[in-house]
PDB file of N, CA and C in Angstrom:
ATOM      1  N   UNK A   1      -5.698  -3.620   3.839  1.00  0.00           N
ATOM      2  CA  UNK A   1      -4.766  -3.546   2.735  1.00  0.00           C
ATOM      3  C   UNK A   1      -5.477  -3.767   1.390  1.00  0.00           C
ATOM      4  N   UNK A   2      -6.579  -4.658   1.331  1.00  0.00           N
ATOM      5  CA  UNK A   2      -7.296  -4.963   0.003  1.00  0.00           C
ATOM      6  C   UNK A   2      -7.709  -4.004  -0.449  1.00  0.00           C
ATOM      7  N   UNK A   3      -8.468  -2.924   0.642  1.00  0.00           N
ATOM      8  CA  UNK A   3      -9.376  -1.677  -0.055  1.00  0.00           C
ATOM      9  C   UNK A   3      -8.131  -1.026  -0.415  1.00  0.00           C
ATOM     10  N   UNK A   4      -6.804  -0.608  -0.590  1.00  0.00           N
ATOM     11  CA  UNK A   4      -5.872   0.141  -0.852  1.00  0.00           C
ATOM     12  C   UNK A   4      -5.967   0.201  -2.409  1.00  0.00           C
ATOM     13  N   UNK A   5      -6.213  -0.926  -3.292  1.00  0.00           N
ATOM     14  CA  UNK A   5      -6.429  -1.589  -4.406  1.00  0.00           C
ATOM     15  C   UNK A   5      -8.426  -2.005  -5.250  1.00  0.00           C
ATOM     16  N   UNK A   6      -9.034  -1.893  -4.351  1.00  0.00           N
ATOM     17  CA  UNK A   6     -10.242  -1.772  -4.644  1.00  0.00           C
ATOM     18  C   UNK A   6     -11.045  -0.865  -4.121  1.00  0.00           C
ATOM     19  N   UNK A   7     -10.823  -0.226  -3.402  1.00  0.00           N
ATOM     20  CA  UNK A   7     -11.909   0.911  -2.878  1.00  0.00           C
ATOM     21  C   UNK A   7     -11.997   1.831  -4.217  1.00  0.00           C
ATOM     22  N   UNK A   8     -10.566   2.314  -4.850  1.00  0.00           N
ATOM     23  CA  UNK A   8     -11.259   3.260  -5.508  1.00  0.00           C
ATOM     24  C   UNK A   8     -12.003   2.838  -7.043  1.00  0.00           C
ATOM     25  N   UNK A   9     -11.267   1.769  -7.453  1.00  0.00           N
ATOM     26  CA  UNK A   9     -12.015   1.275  -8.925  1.00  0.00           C
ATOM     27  C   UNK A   9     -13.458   1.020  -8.111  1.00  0.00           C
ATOM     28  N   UNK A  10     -13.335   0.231  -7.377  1.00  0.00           N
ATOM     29  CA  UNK A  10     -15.204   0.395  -7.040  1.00  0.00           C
ATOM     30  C   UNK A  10     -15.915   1.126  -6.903  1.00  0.00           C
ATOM     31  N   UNK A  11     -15.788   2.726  -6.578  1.00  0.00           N
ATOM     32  CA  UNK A  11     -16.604   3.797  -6.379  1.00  0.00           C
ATOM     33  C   UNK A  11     -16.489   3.797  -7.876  1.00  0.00           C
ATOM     34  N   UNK A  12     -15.652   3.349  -8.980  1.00  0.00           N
ATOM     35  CA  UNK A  12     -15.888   3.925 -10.511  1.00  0.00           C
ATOM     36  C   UNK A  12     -16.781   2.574 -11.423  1.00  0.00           C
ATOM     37  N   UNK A  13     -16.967   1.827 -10.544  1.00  0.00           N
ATOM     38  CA  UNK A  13     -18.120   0.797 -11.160  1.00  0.00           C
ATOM     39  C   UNK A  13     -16.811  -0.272 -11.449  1.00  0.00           C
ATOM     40  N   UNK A  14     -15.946  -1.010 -11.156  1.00  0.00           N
ATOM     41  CA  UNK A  14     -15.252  -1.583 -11.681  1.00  0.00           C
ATOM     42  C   UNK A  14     -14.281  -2.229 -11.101  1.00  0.00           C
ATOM     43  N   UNK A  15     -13.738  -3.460 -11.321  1.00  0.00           N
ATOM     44  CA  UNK A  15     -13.087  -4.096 -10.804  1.00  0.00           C
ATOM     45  C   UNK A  15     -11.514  -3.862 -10.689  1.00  0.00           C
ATOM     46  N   UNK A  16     -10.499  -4.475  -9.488  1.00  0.00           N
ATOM     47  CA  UNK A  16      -9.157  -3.912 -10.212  1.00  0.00           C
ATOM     48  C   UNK A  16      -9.013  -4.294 -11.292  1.00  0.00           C
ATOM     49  N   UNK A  17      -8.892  -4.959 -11.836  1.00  0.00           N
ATOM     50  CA  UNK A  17      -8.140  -5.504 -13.361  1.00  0.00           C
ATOM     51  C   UNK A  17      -8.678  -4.718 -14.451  1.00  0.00           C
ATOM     52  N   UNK A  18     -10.328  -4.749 -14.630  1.00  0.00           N
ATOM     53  CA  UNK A  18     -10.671  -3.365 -15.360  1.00  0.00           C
ATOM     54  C   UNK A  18     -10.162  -2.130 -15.108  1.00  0.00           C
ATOM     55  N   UNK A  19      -9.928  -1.738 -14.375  1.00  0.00           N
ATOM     56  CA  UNK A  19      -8.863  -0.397 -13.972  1.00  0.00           C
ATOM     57  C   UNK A  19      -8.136  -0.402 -14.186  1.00  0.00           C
ATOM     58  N   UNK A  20      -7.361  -1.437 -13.485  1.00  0.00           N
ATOM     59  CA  UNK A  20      -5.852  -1.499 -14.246  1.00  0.00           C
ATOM     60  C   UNK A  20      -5.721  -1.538 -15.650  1.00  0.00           C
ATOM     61  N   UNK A  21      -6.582  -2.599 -16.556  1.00  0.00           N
ATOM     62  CA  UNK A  21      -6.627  -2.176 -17.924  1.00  0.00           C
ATOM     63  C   UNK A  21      -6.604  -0.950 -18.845  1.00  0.00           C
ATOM     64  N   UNK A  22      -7.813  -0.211 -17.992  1.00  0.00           N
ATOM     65  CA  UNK A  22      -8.222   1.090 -18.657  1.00  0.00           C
ATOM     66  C   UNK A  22      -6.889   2.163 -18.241  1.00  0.00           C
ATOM     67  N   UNK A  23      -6.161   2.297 -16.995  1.00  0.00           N
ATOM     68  CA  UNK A  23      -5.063   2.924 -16.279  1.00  0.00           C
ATOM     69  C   UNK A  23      -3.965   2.867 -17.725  1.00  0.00           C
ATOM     70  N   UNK A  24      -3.451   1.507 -17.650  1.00  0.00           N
ATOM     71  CA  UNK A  24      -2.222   1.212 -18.886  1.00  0.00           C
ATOM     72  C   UNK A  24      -2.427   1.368 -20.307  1.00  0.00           C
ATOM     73  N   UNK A  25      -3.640   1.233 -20.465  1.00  0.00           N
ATOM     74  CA  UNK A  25      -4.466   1.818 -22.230  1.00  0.00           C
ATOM     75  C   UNK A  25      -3.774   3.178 -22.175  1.00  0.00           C
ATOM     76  N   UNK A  26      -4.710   4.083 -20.918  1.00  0.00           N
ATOM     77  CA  UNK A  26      -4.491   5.565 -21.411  1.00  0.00           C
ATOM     78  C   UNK A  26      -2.887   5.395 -21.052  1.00  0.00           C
ATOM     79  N   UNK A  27      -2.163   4.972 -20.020  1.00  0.00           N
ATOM     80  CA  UNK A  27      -0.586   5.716 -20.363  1.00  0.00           C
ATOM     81  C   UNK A  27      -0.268   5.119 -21.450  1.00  0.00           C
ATOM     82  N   UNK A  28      -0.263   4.399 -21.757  1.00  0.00           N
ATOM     83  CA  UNK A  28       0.453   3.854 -23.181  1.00  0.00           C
ATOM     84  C   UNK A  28       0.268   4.677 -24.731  1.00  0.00           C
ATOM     85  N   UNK A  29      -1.098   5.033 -24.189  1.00  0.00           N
ATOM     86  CA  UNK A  29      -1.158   6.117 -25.471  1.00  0.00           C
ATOM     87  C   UNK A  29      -0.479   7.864 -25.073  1.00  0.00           C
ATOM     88  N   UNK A  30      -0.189   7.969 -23.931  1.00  0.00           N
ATOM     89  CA  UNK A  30       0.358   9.454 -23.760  1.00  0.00           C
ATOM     90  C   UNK A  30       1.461   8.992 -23.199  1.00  0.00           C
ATOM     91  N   UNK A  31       2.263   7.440 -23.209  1.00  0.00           N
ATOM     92  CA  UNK A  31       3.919   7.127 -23.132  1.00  0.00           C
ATOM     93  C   UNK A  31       3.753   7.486 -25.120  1.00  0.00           C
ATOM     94  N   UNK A  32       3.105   7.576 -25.963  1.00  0.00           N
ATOM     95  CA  UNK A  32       3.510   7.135 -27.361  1.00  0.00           C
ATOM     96  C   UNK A  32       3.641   8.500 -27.383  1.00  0.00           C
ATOM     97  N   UNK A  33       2.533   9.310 -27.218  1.00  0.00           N
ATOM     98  CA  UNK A  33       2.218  10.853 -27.273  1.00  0.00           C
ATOM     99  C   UNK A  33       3.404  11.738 -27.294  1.00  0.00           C
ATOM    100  N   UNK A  34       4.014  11.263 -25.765  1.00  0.00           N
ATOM    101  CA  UNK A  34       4.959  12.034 -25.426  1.00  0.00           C
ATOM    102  C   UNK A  34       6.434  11.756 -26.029  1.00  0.00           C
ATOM    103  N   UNK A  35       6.473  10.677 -26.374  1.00  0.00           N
ATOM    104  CA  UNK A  35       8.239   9.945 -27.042  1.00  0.00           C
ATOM    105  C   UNK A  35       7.414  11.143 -28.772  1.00  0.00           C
ATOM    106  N   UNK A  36       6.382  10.686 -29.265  1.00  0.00           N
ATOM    107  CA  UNK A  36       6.663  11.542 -30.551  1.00  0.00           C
ATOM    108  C   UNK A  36       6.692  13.370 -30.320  1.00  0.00           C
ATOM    109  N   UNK A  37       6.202  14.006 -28.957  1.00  0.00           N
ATOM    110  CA  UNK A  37       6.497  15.595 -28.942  1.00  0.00           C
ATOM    111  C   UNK A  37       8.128  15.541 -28.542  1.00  0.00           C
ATOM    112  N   UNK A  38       8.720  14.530 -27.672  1.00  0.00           N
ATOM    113  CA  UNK A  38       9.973  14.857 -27.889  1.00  0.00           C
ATOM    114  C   UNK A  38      10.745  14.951 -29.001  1.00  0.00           C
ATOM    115  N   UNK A  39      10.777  14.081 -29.549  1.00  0.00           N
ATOM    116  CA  UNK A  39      11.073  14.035 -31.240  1.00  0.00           C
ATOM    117  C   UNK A  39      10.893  15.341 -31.515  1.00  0.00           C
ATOM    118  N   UNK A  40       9.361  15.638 -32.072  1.00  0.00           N
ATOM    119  CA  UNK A  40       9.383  17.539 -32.709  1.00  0.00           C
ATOM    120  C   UNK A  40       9.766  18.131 -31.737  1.00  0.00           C
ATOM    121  N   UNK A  41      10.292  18.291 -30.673  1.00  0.00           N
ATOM    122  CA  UNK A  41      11.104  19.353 -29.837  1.00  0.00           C
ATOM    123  C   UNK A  41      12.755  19.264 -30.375  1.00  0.00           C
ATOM    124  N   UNK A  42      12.687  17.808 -30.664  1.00  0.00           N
ATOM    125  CA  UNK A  42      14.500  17.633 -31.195  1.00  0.00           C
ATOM    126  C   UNK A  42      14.888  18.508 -32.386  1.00  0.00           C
ATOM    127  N   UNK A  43      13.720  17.848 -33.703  1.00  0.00           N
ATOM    128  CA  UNK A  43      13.578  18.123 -34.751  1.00  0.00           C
ATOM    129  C   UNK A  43      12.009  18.931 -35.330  1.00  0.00           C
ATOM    130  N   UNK A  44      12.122  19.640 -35.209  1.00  0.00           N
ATOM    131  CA  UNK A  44      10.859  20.727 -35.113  1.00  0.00           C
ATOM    132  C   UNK A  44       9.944  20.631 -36.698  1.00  0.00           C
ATOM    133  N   UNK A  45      10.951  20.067 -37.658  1.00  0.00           N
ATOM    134  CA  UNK A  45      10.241  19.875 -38.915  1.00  0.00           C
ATOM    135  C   UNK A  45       9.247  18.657 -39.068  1.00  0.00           C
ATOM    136  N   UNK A  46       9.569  17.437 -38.011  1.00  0.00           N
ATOM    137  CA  UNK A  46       9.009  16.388 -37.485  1.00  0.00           C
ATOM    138  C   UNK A  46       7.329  16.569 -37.129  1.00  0.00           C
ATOM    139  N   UNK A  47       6.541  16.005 -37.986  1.00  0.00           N
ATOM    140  CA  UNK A  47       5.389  16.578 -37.630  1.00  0.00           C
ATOM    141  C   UNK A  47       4.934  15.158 -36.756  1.00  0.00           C
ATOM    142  N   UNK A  48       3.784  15.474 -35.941  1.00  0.00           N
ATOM    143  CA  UNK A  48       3.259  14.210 -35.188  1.00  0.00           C
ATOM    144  C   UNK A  48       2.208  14.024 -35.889  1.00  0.00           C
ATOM    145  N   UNK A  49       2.148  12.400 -35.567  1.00  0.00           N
ATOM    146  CA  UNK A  49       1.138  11.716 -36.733  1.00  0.00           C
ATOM    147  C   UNK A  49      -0.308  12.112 -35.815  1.00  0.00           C
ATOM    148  N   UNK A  50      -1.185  12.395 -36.672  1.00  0.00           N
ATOM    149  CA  UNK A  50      -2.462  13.096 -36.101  1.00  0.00           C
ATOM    150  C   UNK A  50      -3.040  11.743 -34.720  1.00  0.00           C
ATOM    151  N   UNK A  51      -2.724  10.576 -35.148  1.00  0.00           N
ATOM    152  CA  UNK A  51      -3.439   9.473 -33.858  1.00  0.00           C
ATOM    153  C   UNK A  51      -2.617   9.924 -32.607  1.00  0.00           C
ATOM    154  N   UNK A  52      -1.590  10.447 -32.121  1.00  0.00           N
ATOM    155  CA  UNK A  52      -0.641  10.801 -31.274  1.00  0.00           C
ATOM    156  C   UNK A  52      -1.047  12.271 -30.784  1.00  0.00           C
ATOM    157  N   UNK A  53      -1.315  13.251 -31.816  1.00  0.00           N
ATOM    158  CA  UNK A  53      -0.894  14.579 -31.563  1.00  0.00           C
ATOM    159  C   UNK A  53      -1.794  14.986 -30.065  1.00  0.00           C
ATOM    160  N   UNK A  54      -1.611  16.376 -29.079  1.00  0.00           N
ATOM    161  CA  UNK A  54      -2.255  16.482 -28.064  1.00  0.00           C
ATOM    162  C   UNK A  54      -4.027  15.991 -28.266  1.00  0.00           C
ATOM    163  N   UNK A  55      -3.927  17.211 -29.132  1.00  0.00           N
ATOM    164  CA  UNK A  55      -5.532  16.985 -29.177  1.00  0.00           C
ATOM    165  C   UNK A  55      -6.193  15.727 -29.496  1.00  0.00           C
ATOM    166  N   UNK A  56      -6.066  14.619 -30.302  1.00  0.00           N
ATOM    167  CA  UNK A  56      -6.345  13.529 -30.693  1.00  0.00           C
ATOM    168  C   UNK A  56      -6.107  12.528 -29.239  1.00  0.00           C
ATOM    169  N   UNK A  57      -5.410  12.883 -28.790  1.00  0.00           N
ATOM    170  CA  UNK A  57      -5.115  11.959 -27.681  1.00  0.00           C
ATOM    171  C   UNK A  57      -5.907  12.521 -26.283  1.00  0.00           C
ATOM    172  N   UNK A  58      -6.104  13.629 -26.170  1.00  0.00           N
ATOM    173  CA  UNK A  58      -7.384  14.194 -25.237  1.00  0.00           C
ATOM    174  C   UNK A  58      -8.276  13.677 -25.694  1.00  0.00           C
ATOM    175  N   UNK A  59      -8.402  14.055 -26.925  1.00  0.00           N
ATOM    176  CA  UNK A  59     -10.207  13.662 -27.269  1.00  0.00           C
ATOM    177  C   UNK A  59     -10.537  12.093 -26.902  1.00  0.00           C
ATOM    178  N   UNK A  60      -9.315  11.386 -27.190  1.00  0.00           N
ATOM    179  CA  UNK A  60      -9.537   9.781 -26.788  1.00  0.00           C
ATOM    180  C   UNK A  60      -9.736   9.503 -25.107  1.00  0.00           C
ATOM    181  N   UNK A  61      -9.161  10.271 -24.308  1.00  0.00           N
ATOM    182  CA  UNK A  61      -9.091  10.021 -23.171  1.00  0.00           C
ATOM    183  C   UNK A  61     -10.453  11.474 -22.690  1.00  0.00           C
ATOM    184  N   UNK A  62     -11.285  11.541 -23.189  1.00  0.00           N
ATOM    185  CA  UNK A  62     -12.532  12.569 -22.893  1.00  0.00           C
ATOM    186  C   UNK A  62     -13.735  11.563 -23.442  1.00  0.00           C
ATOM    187  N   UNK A  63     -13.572  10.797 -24.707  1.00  0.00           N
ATOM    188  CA  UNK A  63     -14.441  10.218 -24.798  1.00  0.00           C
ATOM    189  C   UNK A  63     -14.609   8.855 -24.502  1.00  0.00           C
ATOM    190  N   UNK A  64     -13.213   8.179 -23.757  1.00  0.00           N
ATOM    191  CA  UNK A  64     -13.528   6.998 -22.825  1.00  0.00           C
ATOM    192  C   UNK A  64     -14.118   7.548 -21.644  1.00  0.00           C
ATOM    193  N   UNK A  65     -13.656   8.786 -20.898  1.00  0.00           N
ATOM    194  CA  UNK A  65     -14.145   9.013 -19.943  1.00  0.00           C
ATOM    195  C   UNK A  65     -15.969   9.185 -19.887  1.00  0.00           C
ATOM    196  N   UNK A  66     -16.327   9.964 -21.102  1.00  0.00           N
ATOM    197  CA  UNK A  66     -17.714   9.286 -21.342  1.00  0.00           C
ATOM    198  C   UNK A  66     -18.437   8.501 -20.887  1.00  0.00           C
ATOM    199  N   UNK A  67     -17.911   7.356 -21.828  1.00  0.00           N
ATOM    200  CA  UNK A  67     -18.151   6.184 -21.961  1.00  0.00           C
ATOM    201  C   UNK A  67     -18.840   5.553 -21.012  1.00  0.00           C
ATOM    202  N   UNK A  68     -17.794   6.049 -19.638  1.00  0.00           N
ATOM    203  CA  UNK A  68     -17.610   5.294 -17.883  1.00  0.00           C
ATOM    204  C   UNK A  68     -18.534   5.884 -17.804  1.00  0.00           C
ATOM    205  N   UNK A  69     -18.673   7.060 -17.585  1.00  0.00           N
ATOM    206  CA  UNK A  69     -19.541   8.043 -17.175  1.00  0.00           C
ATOM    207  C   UNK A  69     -19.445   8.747 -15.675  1.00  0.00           C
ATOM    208  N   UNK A  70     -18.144   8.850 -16.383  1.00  0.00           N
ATOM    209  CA  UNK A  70     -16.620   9.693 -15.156  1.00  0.00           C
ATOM    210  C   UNK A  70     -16.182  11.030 -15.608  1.00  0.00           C
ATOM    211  N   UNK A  71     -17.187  11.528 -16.761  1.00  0.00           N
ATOM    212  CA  UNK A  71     -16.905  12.973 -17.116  1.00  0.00           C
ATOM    213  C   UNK A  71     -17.579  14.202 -16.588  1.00  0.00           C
ATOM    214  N   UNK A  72     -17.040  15.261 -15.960  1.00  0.00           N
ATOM    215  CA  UNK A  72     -17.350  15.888 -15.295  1.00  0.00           C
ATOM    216  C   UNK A  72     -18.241  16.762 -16.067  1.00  0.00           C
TER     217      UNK A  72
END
């Protein structure tokens, strides 16, 4: 049951809790992402603030992946 929870952060160099950290970072920034594209889908004149918009928020989650050195 333990490896259910550590097998895979360990093949990525890392402990659960570092995983879990890094896991809730990135949704939290594409839970923000996505509440502001609903908005401009409501109201289309609604622009998204550039720290949110798709691309800004890929590029953040491409260059943590870096970082790890988990980029393909």
């Amino acid at each position: 049951m333990k490896s259910l929870f550590t097998h895979h952060p360990r093949l990525n160099g890392e402990t659960y809790w570092q995983h879990l950290k890094f896991a809730h970072a990135l949704a939290l920034q594409y839970a923000i992402s996505s509440f502001f594209l609903v908005f401009h889908g409501i109201i289309p004149a609604f622009s998204i603030p550039e720290p949110f918009d798709m691309i800004s928020t890929n590029r953040l989650l491409l260059r943590t992946l870096h970082k790890r050195n988990n980029i393909i």
